[in-house]
C-alpha atoms as a PDB file:
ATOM      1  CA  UNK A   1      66.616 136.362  93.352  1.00  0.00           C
ATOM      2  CA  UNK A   2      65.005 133.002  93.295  1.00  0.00           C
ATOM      3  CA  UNK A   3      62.077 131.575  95.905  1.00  0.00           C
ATOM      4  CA  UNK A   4      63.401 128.326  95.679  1.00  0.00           C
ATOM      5  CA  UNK A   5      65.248 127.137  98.817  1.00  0.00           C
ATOM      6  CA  UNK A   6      67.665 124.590  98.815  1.00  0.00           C
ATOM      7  CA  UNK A   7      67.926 122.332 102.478  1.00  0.00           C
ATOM      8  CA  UNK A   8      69.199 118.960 103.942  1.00  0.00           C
ATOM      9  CA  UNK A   9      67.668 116.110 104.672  1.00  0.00           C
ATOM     10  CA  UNK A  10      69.658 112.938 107.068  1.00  0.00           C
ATOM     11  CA  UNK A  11      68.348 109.823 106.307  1.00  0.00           C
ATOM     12  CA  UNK A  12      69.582 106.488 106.613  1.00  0.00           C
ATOM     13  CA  UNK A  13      70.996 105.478 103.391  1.00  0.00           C
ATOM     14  CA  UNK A  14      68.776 102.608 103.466  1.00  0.00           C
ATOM     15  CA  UNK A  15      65.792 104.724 103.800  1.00  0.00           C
ATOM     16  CA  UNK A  16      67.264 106.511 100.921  1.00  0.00           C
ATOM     17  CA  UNK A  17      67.782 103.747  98.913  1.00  0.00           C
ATOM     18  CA  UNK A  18      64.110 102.781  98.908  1.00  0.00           C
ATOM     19  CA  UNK A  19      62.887 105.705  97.793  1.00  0.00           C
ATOM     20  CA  UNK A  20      65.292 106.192  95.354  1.00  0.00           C
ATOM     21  CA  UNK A  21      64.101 102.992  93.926  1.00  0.00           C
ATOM     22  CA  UNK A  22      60.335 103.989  94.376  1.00  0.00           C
ATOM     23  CA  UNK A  23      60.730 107.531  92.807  1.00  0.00           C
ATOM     24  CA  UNK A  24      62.778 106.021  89.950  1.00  0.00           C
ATOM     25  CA  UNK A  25      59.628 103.514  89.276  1.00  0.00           C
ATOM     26  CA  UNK A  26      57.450 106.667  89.321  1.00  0.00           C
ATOM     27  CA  UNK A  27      58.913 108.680  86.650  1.00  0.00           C
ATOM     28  CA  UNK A  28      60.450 111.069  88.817  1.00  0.00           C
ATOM     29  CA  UNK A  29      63.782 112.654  87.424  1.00  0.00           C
ATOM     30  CA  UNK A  30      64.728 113.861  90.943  1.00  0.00           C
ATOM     31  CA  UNK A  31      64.109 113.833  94.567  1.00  0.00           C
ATOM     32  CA  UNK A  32      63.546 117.637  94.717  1.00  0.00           C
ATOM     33  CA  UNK A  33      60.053 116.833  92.696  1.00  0.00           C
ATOM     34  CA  UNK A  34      59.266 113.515  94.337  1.00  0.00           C
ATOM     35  CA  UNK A  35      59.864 115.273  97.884  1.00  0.00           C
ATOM     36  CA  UNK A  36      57.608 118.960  96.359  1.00  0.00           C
ATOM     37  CA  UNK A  37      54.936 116.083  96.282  1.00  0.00           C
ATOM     38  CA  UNK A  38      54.810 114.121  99.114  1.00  0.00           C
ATOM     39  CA  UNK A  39      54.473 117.880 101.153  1.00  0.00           C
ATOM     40  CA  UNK A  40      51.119 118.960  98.481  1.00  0.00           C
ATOM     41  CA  UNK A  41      49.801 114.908  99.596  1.00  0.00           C
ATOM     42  CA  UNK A  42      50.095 116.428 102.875  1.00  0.00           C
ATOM     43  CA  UNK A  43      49.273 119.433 102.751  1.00  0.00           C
ATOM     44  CA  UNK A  44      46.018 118.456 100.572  1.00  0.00           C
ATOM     45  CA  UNK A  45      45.376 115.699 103.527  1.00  0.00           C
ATOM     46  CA  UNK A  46      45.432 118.488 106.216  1.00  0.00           C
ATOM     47  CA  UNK A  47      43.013 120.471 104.320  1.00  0.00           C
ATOM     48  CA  UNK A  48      40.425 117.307 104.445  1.00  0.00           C
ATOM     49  CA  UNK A  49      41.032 117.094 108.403  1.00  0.00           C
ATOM     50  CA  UNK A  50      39.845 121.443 108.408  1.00  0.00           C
ATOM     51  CA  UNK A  51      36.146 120.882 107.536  1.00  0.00           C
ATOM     52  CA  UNK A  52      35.596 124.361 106.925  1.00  0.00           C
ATOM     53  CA  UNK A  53      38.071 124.657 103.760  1.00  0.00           C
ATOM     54  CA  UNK A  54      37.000 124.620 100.429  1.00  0.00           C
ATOM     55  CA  UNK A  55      38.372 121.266  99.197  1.00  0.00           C
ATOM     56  CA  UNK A  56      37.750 119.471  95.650  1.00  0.00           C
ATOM     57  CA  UNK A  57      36.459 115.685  95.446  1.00  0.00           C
ATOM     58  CA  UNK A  58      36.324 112.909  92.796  1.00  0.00           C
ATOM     59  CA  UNK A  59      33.744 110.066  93.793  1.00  0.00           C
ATOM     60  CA  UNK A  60      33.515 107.314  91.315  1.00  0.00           C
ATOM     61  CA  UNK A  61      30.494 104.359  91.823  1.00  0.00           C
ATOM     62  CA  UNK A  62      29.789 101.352  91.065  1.00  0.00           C
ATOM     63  CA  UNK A  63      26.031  99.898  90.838  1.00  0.00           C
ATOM     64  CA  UNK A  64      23.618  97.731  89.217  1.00  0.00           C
ATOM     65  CA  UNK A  65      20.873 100.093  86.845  1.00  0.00           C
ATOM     66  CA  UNK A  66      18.424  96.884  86.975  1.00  0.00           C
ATOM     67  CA  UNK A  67      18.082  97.597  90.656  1.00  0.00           C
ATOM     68  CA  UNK A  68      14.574  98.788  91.190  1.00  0.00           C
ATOM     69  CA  UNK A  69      14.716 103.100  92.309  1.00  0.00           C
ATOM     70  CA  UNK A  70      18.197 103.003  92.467  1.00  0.00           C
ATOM     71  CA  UNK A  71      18.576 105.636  89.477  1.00  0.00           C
ATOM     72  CA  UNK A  72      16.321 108.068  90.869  1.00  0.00           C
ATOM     73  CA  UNK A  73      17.460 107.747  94.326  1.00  0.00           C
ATOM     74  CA  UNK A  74      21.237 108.517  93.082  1.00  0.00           C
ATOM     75  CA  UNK A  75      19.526 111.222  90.999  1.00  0.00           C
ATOM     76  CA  UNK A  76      17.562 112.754  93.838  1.00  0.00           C
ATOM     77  CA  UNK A  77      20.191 112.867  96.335  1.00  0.00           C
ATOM     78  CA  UNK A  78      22.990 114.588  93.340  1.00  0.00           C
ATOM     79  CA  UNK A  79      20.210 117.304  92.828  1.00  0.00           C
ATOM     80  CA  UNK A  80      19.901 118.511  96.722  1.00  0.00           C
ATOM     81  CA  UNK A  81      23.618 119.244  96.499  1.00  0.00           C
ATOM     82  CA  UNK A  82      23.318 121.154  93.147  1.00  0.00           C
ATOM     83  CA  UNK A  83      25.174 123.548  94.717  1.00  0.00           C
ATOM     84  CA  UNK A  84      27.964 121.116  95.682  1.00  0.00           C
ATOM     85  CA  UNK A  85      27.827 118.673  92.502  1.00  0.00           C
ATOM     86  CA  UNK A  86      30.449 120.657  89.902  1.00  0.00           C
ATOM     87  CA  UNK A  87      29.676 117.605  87.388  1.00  0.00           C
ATOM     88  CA  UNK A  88      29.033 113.920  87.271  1.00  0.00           C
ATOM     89  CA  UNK A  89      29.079 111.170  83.994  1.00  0.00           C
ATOM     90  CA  UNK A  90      27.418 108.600  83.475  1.00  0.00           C
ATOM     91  CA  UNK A  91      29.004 105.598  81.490  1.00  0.00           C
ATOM     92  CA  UNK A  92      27.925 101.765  80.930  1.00  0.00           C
ATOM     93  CA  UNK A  93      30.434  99.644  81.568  1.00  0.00           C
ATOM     94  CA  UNK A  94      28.716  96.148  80.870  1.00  0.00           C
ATOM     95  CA  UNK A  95      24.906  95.532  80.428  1.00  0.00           C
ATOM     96  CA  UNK A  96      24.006  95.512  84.387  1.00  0.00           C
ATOM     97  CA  UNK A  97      26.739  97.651  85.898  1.00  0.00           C
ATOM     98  CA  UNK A  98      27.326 101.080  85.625  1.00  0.00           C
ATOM     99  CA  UNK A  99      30.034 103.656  86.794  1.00  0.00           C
ATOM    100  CA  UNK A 100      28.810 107.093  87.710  1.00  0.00           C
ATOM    101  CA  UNK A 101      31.994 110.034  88.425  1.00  0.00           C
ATOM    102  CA  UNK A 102      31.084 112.825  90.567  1.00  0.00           C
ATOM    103  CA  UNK A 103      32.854 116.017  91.163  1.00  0.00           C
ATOM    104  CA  UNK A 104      32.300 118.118  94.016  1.00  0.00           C
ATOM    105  CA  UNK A 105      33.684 121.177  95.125  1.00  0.00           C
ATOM    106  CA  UNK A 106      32.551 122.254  98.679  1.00  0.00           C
ATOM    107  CA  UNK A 107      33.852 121.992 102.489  1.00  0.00           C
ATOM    108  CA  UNK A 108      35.328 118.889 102.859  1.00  0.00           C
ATOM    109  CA  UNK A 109      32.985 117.737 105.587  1.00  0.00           C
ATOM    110  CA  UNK A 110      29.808 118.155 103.244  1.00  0.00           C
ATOM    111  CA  UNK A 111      31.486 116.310 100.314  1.00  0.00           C
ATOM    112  CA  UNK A 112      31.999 113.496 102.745  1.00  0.00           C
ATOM    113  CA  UNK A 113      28.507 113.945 103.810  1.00  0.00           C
ATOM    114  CA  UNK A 114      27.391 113.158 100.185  1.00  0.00           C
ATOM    115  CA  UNK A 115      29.698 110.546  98.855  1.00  0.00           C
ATOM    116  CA  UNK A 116      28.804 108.802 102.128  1.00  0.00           C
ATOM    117  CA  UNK A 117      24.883 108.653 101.030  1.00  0.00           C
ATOM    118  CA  UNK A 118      25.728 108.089  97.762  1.00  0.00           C
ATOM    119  CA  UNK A 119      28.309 104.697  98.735  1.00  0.00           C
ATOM    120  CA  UNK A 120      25.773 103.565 101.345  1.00  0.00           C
ATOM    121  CA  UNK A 121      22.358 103.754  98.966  1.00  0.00           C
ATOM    122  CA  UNK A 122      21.145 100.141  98.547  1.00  0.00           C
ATOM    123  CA  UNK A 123      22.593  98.531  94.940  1.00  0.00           C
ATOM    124  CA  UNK A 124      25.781 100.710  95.000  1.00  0.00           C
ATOM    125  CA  UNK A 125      28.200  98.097  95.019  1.00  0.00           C
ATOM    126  CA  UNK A 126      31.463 100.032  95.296  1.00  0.00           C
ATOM    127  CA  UNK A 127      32.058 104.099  96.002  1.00  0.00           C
ATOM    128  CA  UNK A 128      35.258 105.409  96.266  1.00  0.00           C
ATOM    129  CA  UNK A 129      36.094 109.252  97.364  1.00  0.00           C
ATOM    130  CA  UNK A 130      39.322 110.571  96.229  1.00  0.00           C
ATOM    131  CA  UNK A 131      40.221 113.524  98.167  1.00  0.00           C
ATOM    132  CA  UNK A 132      42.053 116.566  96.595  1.00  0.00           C
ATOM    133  CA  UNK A 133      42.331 120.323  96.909  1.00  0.00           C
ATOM    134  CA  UNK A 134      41.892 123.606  95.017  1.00  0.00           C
ATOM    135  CA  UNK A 135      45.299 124.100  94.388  1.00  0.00           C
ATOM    136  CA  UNK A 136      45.000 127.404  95.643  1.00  0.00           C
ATOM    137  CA  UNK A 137      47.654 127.013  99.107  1.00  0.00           C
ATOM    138  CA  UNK A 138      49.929 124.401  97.154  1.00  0.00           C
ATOM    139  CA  UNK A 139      52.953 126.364  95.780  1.00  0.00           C
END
Protein backbone atom coordinates (compact mmCIF):
# COMPACT_ATOMS: atom_id res chain seq x y z
CA UNK A 1 0.00 0.00 0.00
CA UNK A 2 1.20 3.43 -0.81
CA UNK A 3 1.85 6.57 1.88
CA UNK A 4 0.85 8.91 -0.55
CA UNK A 5 -2.58 10.50 0.09
CA UNK A 6 -4.55 11.96 -2.42
CA UNK A 7 -7.09 15.18 -1.09
CA UNK A 8 -9.09 18.26 -2.36
CA UNK A 9 -8.43 21.51 -2.42
CA UNK A 10 -11.57 24.52 -3.33
CA UNK A 11 -10.16 27.39 -4.67
CA UNK A 12 -11.42 30.03 -6.71
CA UNK A 13 -10.58 29.29 -10.20
CA UNK A 14 -8.97 32.54 -10.36
CA UNK A 15 -6.76 31.76 -7.52
CA UNK A 16 -6.09 28.68 -9.45
CA UNK A 17 -5.34 30.20 -12.46
CA UNK A 18 -2.48 32.22 -10.99
CA UNK A 19 -0.74 29.64 -9.71
CA UNK A 20 -1.11 27.56 -12.45
CA UNK A 21 0.61 30.23 -14.36
CA UNK A 22 3.32 30.72 -11.57
CA UNK A 23 4.09 26.92 -11.17
CA UNK A 24 4.19 26.55 -14.98
CA UNK A 25 7.01 29.51 -14.99
CA UNK A 26 8.79 27.46 -12.29
CA UNK A 27 9.35 24.26 -13.95
CA UNK A 28 6.87 22.46 -12.10
CA UNK A 29 5.16 19.51 -14.07
CA UNK A 30 2.28 19.43 -11.53
CA UNK A 31 0.53 20.96 -8.69
CA UNK A 32 1.00 17.87 -6.45
CA UNK A 33 4.97 18.95 -6.40
CA UNK A 34 4.48 22.70 -6.44
CA UNK A 35 1.87 22.26 -3.43
CA UNK A 36 4.70 19.20 -1.53
CA UNK A 37 6.76 22.54 -1.56
CA UNK A 38 5.05 25.33 -0.46
CA UNK A 39 4.17 22.88 2.96
CA UNK A 40 8.49 22.04 3.39
CA UNK A 41 8.72 26.41 2.91
CA UNK A 42 6.51 26.18 5.78
CA UNK A 43 7.33 23.76 7.57
CA UNK A 44 11.20 24.86 7.30
CA UNK A 45 9.80 28.55 8.38
CA UNK A 46 8.18 27.07 11.57
CA UNK A 47 11.31 25.42 12.48
CA UNK A 48 13.18 29.06 12.41
CA UNK A 49 10.25 30.49 14.75
CA UNK A 50 11.31 27.06 17.48
CA UNK A 51 14.74 28.42 18.56
CA UNK A 52 15.66 25.32 20.10
CA UNK A 53 15.67 23.13 16.72
CA UNK A 54 18.57 22.29 14.95
CA UNK A 55 18.15 24.34 11.74
CA UNK A 56 20.77 24.82 8.73
CA UNK A 57 21.80 28.48 7.44
CA UNK A 58 23.45 29.99 4.33
CA UNK A 59 24.78 33.66 5.02
CA UNK A 60 26.41 35.24 2.08
CA UNK A 61 28.38 38.98 2.61
CA UNK A 62 29.31 41.56 1.00
CA UNK A 63 32.36 43.95 2.13
CA UNK A 64 35.19 46.02 1.23
CA UNK A 65 38.89 43.97 2.16
CA UNK A 66 40.63 47.61 2.00
CA UNK A 67 38.65 48.43 5.10
CA UNK A 68 41.12 48.70 7.90
CA UNK A 69 40.45 45.28 10.68
CA UNK A 70 37.61 44.32 8.91
CA UNK A 71 39.24 40.81 7.89
CA UNK A 72 40.23 39.90 11.23
CA UNK A 73 37.19 41.07 12.88
CA UNK A 74 35.01 38.74 10.39
CA UNK A 75 37.72 36.17 11.14
CA UNK A 76 37.56 36.48 14.90
CA UNK A 77 33.96 36.45 15.31
CA UNK A 78 33.66 32.96 12.57
CA UNK A 79 36.24 31.29 14.99
CA UNK A 80 34.12 31.74 18.46
CA UNK A 81 31.36 29.83 16.69
CA UNK A 82 33.72 27.04 15.43
CA UNK A 83 31.36 24.92 16.69
CA UNK A 84 28.50 26.51 14.72
CA UNK A 85 30.49 27.54 11.39
CA UNK A 86 30.10 24.02 9.15
CA UNK A 87 32.16 26.03 6.33
CA UNK A 88 32.63 29.42 4.81
CA UNK A 89 34.53 30.62 1.17
CA UNK A 90 36.08 33.21 0.45
CA UNK A 91 35.96 34.61 -3.22
CA UNK A 92 37.04 38.11 -4.89
CA UNK A 93 34.61 39.40 -6.80
CA UNK A 94 36.28 42.75 -8.06
CA UNK A 95 39.53 44.35 -6.65
CA UNK A 96 37.80 46.09 -3.42
CA UNK A 97 34.78 43.90 -2.78
CA UNK A 98 34.59 40.61 -1.63
CA UNK A 99 31.82 37.91 -1.00
CA UNK A 100 32.32 35.63 1.94
CA UNK A 101 29.47 32.30 2.18
CA UNK A 102 28.95 30.92 5.50
CA UNK A 103 27.28 27.78 6.52
CA UNK A 104 26.02 27.15 9.82
CA UNK A 105 24.35 24.43 11.34
CA UNK A 106 23.08 25.14 14.94
CA UNK A 107 19.70 26.34 16.78
CA UNK A 108 18.21 28.72 14.76
CA UNK A 109 18.34 31.47 17.35
CA UNK A 110 22.29 31.26 17.60
CA UNK A 111 22.73 31.28 13.77
CA UNK A 112 20.74 34.46 13.84
CA UNK A 113 22.84 35.57 16.65
CA UNK A 114 25.93 35.30 14.33
CA UNK A 115 24.86 36.37 10.92
CA UNK A 116 23.49 39.37 12.84
CA UNK A 117 27.24 40.35 14.07
CA UNK A 118 28.58 39.39 11.07
CA UNK A 119 25.84 41.89 8.75
CA UNK A 120 26.19 44.63 11.37
CA UNK A 121 30.35 44.69 11.61
CA UNK A 122 31.46 48.09 10.21
CA UNK A 123 32.49 47.73 6.15
CA UNK A 124 30.01 44.83 5.56
CA UNK A 125 28.02 46.35 3.03
CA UNK A 126 25.34 43.72 2.43
CA UNK A 127 24.56 40.22 4.57
CA UNK A 128 21.92 38.15 3.70
CA UNK A 129 20.71 34.92 5.87
CA UNK A 130 18.91 32.32 4.01
CA UNK A 131 17.09 30.16 6.31
CA UNK A 132 16.72 26.34 5.71
CA UNK A 133 16.42 23.07 7.60
CA UNK A 134 18.03 19.65 8.09
CA UNK A 135 15.75 17.91 6.09
CA UNK A 136 15.32 15.56 8.71
CA UNK A 137 11.08 16.32 9.54
CA UNK A 138 10.41 17.17 5.71
CA UNK A 139 8.94 13.99 4.10
Amino acid sequence: MSDITRFGVSLKSTLLDKFDRLIEQSGYKNRSEAIRDLIRDRMVAEEWISSDRETVGVFSLIYNHEQRELNKTLTNIQHRYVDIIVSSTHIHIDHHNCLEVVILKGKSSLIKKITDELASTRGVKHGKLIMTSTGSDLD
